[in-house]
PDB file of N, CA and C in Angstrom:
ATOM      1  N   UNK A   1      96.651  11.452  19.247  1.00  0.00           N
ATOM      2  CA  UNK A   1      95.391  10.994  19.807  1.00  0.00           C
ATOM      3  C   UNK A   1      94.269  11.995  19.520  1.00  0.00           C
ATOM      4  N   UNK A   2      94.716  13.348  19.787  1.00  0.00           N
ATOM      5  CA  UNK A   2      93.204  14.010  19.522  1.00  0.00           C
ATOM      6  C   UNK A   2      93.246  14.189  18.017  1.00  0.00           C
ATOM      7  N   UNK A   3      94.447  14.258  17.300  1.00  0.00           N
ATOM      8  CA  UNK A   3      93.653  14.118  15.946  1.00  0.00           C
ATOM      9  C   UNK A   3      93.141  13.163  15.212  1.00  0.00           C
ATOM     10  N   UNK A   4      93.076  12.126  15.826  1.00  0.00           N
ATOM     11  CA  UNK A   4      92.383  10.805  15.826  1.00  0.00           C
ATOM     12  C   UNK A   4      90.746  10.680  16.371  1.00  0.00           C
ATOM     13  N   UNK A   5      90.918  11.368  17.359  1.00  0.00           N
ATOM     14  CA  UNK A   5      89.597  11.949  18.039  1.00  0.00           C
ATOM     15  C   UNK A   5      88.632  12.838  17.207  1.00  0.00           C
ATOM     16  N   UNK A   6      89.342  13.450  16.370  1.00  0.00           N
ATOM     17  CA  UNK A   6      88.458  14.917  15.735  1.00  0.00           C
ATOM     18  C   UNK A   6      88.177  13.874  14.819  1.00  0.00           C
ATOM     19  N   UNK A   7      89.171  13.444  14.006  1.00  0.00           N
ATOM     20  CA  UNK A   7      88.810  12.767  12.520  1.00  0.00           C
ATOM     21  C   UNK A   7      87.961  11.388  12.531  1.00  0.00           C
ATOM     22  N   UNK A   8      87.997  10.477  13.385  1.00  0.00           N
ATOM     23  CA  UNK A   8      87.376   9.384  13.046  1.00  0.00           C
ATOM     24  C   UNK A   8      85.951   9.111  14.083  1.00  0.00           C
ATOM     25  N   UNK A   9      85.894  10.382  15.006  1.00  0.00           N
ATOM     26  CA  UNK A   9      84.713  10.265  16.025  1.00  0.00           C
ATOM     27  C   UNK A   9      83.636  11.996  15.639  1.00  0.00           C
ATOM     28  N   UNK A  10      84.188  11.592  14.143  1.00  0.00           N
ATOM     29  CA  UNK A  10      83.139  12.979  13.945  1.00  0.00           C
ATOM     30  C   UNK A  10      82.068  13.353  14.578  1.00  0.00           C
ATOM     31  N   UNK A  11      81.257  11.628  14.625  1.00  0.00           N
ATOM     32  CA  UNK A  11      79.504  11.842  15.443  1.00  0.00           C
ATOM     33  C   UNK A  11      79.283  12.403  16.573  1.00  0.00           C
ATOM     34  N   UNK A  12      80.569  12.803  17.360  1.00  0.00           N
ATOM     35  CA  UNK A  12      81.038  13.598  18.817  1.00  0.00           C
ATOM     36  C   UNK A  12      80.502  14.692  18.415  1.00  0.00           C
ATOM     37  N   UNK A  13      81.081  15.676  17.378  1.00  0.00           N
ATOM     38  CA  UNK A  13      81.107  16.360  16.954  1.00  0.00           C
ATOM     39  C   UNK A  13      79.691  17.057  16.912  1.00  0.00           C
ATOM     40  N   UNK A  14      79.671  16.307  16.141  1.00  0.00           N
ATOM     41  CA  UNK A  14      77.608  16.644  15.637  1.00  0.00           C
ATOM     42  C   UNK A  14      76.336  16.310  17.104  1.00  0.00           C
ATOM     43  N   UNK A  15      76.742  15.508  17.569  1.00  0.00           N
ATOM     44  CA  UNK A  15      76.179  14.521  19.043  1.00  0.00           C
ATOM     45  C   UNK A  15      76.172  16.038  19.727  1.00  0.00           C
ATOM     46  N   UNK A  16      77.436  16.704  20.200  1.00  0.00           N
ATOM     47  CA  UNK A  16      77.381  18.097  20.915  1.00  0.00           C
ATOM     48  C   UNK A  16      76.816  19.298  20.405  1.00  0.00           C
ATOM     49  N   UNK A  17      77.496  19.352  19.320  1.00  0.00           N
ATOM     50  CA  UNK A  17      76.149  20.879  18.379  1.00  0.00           C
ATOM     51  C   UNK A  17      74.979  20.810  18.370  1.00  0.00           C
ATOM     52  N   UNK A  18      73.984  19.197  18.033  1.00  0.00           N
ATOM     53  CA  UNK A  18      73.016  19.196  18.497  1.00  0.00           C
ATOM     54  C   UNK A  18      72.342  19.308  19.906  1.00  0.00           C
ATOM     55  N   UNK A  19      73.142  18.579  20.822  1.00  0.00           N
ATOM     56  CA  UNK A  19      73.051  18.901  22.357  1.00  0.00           C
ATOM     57  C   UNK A  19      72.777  20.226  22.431  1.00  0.00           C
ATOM     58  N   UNK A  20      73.587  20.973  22.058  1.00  0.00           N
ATOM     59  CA  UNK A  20      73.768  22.074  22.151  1.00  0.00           C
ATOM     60  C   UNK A  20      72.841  23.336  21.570  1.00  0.00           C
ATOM     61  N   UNK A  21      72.244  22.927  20.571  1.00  0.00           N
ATOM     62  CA  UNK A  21      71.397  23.452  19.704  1.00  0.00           C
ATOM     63  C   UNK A  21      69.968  23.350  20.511  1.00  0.00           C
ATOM     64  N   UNK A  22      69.869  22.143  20.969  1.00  0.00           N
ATOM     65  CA  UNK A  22      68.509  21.804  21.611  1.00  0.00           C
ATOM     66  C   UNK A  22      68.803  22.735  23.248  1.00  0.00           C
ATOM     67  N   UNK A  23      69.635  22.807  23.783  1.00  0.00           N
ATOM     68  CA  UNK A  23      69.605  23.791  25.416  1.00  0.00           C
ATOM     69  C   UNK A  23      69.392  24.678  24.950  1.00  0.00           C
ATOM     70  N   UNK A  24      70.095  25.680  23.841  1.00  0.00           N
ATOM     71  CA  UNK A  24      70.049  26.541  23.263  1.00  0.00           C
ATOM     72  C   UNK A  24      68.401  26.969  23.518  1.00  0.00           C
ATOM     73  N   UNK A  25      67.700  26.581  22.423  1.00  0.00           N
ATOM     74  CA  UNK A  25      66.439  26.934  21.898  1.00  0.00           C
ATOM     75  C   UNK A  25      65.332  26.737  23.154  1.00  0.00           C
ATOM     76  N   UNK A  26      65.603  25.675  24.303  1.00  0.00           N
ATOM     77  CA  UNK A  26      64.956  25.798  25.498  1.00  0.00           C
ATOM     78  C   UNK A  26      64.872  26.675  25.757  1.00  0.00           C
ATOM     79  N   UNK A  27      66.246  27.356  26.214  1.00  0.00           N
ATOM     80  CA  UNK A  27      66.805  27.787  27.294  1.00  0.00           C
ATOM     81  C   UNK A  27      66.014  29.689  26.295  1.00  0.00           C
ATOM     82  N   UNK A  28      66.181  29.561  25.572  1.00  0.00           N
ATOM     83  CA  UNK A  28      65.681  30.864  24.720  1.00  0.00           C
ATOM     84  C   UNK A  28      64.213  30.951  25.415  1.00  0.00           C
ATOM     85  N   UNK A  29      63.473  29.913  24.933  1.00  0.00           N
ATOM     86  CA  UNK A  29      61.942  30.155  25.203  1.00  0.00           C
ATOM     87  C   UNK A  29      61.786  30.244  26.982  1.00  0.00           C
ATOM     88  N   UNK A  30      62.585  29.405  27.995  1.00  0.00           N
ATOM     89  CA  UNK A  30      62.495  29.803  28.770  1.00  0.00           C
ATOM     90  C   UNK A  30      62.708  31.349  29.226  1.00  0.00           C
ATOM     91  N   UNK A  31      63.021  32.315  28.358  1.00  0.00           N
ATOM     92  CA  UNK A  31      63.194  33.584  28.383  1.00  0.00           C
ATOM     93  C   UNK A  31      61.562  34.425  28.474  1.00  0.00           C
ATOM     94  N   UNK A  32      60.547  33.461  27.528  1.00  0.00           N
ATOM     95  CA  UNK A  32      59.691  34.291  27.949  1.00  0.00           C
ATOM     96  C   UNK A  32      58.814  34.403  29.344  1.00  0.00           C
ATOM     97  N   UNK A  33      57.845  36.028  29.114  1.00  0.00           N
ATOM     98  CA  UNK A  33      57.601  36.082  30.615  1.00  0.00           C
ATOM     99  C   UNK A  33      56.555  34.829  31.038  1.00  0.00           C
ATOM    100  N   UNK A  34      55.654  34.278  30.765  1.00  0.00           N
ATOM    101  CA  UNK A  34      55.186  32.784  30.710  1.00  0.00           C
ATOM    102  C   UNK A  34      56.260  32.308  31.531  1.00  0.00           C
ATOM    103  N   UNK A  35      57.348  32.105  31.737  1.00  0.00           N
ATOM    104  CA  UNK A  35      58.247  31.341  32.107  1.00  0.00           C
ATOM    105  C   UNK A  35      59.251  32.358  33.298  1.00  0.00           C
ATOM    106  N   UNK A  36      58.866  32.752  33.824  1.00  0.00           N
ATOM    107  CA  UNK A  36      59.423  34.125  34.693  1.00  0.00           C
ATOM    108  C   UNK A  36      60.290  32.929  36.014  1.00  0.00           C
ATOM    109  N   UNK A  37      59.407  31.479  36.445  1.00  0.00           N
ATOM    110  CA  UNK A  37      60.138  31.137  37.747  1.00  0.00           C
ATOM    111  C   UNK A  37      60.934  30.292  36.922  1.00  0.00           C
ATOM    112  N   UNK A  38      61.236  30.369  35.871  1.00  0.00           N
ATOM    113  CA  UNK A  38      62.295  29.461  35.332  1.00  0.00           C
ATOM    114  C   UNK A  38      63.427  30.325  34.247  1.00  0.00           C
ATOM    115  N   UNK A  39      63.716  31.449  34.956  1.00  0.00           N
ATOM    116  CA  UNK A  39      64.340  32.462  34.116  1.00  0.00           C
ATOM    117  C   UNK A  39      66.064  31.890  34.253  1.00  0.00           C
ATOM    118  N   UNK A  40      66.234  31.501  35.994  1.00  0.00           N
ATOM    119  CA  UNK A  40      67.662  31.162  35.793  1.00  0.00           C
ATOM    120  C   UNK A  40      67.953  29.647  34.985  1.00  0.00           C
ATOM    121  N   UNK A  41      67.255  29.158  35.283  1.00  0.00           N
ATOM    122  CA  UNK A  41      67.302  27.914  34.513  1.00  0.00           C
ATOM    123  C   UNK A  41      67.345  27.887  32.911  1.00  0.00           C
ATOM    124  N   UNK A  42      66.544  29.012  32.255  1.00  0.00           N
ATOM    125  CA  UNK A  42      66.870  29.308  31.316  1.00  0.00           C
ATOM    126  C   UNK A  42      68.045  30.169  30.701  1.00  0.00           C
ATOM    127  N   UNK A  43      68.779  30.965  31.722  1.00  0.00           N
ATOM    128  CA  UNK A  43      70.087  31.611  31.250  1.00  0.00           C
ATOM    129  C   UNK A  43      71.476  30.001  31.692  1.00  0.00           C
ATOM    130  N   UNK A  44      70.897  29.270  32.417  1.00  0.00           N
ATOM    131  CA  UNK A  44      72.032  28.015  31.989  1.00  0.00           C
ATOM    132  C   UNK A  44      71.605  27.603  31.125  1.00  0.00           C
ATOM    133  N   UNK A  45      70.641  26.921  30.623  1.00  0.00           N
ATOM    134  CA  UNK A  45      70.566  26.320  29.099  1.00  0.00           C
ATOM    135  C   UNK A  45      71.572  26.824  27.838  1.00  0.00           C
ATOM    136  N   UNK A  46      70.591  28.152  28.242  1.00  0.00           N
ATOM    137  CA  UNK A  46      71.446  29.474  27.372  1.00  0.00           C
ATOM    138  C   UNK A  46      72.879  29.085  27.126  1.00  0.00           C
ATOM    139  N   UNK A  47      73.311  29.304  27.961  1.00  0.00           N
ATOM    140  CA  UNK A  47      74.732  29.036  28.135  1.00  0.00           C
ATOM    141  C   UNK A  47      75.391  27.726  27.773  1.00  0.00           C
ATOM    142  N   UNK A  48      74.902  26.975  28.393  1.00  0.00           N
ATOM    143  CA  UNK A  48      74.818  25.382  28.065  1.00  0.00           C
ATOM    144  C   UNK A  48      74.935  25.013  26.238  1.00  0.00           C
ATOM    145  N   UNK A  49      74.195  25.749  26.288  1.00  0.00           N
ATOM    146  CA  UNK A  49      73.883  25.263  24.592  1.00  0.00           C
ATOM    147  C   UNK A  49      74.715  25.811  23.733  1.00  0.00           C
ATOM    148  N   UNK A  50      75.180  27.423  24.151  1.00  0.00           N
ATOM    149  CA  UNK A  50      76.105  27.791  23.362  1.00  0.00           C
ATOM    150  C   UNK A  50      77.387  27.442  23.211  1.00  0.00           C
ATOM    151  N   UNK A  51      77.702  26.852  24.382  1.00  0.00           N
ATOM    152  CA  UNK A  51      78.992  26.572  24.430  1.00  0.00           C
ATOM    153  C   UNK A  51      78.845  24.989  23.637  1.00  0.00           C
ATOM    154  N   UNK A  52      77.640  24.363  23.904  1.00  0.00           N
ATOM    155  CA  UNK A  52      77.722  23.136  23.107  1.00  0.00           C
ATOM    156  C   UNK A  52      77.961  23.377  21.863  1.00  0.00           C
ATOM    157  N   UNK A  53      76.839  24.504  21.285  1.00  0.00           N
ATOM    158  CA  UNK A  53      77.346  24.774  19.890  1.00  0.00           C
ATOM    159  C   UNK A  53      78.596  25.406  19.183  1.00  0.00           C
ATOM    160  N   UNK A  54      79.292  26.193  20.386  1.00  0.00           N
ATOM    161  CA  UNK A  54      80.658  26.343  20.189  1.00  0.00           C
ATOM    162  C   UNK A  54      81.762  25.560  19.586  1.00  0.00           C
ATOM    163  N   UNK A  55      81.855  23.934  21.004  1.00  0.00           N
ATOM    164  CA  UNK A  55      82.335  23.016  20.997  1.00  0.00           C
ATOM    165  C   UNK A  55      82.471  22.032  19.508  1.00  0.00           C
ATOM    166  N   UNK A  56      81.209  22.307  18.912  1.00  0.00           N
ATOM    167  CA  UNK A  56      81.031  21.462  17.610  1.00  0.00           C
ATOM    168  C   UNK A  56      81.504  21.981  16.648  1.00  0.00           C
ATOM    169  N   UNK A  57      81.291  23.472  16.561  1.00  0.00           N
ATOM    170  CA  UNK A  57      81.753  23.759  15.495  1.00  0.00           C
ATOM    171  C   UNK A  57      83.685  23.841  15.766  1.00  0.00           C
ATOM    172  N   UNK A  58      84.159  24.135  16.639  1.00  0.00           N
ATOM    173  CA  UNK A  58      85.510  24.252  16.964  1.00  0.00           C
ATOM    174  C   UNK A  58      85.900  22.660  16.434  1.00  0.00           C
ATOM    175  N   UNK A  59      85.212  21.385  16.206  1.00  0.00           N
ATOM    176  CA  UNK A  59      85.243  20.390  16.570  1.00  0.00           C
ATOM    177  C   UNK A  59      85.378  19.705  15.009  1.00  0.00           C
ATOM    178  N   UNK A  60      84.383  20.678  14.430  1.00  0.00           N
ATOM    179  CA  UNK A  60      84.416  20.164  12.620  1.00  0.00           C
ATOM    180  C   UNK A  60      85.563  21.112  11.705  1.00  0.00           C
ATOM    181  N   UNK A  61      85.511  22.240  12.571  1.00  0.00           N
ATOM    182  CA  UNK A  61      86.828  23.100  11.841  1.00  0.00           C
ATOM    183  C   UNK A  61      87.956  21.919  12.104  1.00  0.00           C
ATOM    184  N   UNK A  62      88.394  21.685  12.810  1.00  0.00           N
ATOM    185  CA  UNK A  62      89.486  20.681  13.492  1.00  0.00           C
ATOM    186  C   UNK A  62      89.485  19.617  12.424  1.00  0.00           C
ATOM    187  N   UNK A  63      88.840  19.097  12.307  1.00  0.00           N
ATOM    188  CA  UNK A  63      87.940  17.764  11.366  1.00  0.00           C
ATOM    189  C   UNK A  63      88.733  18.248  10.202  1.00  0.00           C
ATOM    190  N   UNK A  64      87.945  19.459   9.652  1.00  0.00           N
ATOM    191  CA  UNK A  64      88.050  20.100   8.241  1.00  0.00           C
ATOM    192  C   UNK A  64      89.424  20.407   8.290  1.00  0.00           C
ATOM    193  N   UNK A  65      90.133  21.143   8.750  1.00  0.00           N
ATOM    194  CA  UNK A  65      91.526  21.449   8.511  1.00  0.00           C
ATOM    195  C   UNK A  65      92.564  19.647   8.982  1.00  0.00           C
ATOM    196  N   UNK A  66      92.534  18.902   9.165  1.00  0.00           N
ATOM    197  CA  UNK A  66      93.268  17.895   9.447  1.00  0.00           C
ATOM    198  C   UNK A  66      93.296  17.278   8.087  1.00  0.00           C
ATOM    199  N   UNK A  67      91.528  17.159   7.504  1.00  0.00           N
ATOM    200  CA  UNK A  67      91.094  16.657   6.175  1.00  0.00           C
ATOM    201  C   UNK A  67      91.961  17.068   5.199  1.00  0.00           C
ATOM    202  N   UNK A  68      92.395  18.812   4.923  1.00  0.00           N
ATOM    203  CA  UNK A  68      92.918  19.383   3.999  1.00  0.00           C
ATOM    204  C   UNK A  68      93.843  19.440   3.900  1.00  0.00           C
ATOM    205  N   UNK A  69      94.844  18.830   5.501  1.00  0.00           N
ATOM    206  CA  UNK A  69      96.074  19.048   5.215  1.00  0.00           C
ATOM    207  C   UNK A  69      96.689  17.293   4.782  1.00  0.00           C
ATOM    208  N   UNK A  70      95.673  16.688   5.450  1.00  0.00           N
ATOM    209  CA  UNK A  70      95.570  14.898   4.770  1.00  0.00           C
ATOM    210  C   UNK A  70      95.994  14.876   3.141  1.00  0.00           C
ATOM    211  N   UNK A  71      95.121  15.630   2.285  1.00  0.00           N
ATOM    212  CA  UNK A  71      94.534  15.983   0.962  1.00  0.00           C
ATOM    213  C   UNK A  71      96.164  16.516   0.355  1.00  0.00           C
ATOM    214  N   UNK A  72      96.210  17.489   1.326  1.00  0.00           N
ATOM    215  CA  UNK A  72      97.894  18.290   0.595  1.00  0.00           C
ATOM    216  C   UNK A  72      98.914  17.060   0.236  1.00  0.00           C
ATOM    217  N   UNK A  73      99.228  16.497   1.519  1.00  0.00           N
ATOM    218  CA  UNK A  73      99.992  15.287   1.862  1.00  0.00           C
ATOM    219  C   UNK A  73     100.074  14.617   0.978  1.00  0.00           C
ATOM    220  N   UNK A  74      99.043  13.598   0.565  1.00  0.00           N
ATOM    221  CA  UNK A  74      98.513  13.095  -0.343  1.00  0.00           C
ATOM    222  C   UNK A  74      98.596  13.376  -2.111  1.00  0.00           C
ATOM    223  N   UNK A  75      98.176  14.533  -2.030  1.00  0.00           N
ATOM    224  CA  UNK A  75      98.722  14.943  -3.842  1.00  0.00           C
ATOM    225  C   UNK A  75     100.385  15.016  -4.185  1.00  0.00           C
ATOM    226  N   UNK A  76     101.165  15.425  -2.808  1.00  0.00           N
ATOM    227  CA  UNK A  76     102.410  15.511  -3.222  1.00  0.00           C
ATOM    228  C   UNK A  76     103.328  14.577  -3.980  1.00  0.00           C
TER     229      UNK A  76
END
């Protein structure tokens, strides 16, 4: 099931890195001092986002190595 999940619901994949990409870059600018009553809110984004962007890439490696070992399979 989940390697069914990684391989044929790639757009998950990408759907979260971008999620993730976008808290990210908030959550950054909420860092400046302009933005001082929204500092904690900006260290969850922070966080938020990285782990989104974590998630995706852990998500296309998965993808990518299932692909290559598909590929091995396949030539034999």
């Amino acid at each position: 099931m989940l390697q069914r999940l990684v391989r044929d619901y790639s757009w998950i994949h990408l759907g979260v890195g971008l999620f993730g990409n976008f808290c990210f870059v908030v959550g950054s600018v909420l860092f400046f001092k302009t933005f001082d009553s929204f500092y904690t809110l900006g260290v969850w984004l922070f966080l938020v986002g990285s782990t989104g962007m974590f998630l995706g890439s852990l998500g296309e490696l998965a993808k990518s190595l299932y692909e290559r070992r598909e590929k091995g399979a396949v030539a034999r």
